[in-house]
Protein backbone atom coordinates (compact mmCIF):
# COMPACT_ATOMS: atom_id res chain seq x y z
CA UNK A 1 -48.19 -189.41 81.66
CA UNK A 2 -49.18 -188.16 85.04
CA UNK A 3 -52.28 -190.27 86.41
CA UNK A 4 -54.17 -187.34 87.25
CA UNK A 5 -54.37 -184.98 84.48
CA UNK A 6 -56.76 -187.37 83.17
CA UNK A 7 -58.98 -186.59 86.52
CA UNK A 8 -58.72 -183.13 86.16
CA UNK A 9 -59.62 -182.74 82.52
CA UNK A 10 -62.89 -184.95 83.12
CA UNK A 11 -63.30 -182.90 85.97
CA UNK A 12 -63.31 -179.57 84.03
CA UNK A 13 -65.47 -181.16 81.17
CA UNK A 14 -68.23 -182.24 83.76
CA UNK A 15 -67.96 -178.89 85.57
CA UNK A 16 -68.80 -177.01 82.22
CA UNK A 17 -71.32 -179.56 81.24
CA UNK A 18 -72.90 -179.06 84.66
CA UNK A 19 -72.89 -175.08 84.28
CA UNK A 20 -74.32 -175.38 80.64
CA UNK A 21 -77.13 -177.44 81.92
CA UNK A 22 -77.58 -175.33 85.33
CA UNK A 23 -77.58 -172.26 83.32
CA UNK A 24 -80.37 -173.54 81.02
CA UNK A 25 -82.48 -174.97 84.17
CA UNK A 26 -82.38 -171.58 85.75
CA UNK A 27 -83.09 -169.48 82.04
CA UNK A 28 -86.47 -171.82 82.18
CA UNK A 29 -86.80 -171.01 85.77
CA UNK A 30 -86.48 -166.71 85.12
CA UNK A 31 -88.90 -167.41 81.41
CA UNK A 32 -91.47 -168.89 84.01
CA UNK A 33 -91.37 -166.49 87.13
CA UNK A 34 -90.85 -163.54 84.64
CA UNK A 35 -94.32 -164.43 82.91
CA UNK A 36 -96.30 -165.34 85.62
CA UNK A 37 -95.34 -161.97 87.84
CA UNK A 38 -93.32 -159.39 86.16
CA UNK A 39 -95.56 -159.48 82.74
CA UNK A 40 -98.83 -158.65 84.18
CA UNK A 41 -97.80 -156.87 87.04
CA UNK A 42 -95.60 -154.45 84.94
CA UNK A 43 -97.20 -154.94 81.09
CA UNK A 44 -93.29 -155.70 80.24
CA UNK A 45 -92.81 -157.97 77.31
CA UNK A 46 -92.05 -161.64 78.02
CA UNK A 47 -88.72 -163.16 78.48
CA UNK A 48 -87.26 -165.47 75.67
CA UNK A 49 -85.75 -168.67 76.95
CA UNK A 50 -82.45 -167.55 75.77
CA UNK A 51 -82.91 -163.89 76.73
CA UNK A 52 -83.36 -165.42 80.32
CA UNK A 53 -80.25 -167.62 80.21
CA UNK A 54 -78.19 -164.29 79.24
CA UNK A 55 -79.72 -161.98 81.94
CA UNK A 56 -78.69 -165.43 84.47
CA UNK A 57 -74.87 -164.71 82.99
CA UNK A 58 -75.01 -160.96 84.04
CA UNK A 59 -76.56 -162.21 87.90
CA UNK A 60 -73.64 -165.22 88.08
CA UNK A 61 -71.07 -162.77 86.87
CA UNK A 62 -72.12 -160.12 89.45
CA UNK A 63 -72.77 -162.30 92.41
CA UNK A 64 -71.32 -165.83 91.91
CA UNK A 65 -67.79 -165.25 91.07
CA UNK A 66 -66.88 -162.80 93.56
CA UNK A 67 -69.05 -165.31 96.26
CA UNK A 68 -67.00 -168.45 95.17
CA UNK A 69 -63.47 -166.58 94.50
CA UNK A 70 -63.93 -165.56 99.10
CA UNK A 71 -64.77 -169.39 99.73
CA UNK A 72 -62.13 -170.50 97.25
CA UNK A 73 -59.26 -168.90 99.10
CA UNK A 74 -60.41 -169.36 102.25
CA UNK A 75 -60.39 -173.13 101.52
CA UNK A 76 -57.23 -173.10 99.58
CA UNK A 77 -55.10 -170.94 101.75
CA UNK A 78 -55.54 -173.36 104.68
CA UNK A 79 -53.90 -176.16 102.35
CA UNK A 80 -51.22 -173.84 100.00
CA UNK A 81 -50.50 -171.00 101.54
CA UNK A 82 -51.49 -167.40 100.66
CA UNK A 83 -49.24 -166.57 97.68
CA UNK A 84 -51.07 -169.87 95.79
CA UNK A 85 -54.21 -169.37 97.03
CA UNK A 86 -54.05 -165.45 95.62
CA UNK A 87 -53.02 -167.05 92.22
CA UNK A 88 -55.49 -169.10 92.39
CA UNK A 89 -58.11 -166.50 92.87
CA UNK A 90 -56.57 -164.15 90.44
CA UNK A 91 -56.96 -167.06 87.87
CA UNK A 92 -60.51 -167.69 88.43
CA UNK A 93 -61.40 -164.01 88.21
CA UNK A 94 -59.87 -164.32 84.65
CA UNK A 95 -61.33 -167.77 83.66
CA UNK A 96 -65.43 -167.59 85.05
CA UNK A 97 -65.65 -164.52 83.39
CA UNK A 98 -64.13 -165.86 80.36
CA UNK A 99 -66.46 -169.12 80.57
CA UNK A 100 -69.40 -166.50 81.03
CA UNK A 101 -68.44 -164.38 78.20
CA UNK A 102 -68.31 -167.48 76.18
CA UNK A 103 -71.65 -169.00 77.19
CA UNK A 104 -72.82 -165.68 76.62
CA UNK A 105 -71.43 -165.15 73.04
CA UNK A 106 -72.67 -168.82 72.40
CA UNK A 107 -76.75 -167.46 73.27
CA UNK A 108 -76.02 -164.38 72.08
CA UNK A 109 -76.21 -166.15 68.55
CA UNK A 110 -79.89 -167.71 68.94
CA UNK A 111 -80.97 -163.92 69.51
């Protein structure tokens, strides 16, 4: 068995883990700000933790993956080459989406 597939599995475990939790920080974050200025200011009804930590899946999935696919093959292309560093960017546009359509699905059922 190859010594690092261990590594990278770990690695992919703690890098969801890491999302989940950053995804809930910033859903309390939104819940907060939202009902402190966008509630009175606007007479809007308030944000639900999990509605929050959805609406932070539609920002990531407009803004984050596109920013970290540009620094991704910038970084990998220097190392690989172009032709692996365009796979590589063609996977991640498949997978974050994926991972955010699964988080999503997951709060979608707490709705």
């Amino acid at each position: 068995m190859d010594e690092e597939n261990p590594n990278v599995f770990l690695s992919l475990i703690g890098s969801i883990i890491t999302d989940l939790l950053t995804l809930m920080w910033e859903g309390f974050v939104l819940t907060c700000l939202w009902a402190w200025f966008v509630v009175p200011t606007f007479g809007v009804a308030p944000l639900t933790f999990i509605t929050a930590m959805g609406l932070m899946l539609v920002v990531g999935l407009m803004c984050v993956v596109s920013t970290n696919s540009a620094i991704l093959f910038e970084r990998y292309k220097e190392d690989k080459g172009k032709l692996q560093a365009w796979s590589l960017i063609l996977s991640t546009k498949a997978v974050c989406p994926a991972i955010l359509l699964g988080f999503g699905y997951l709060i979608h059922l707490f709705q």
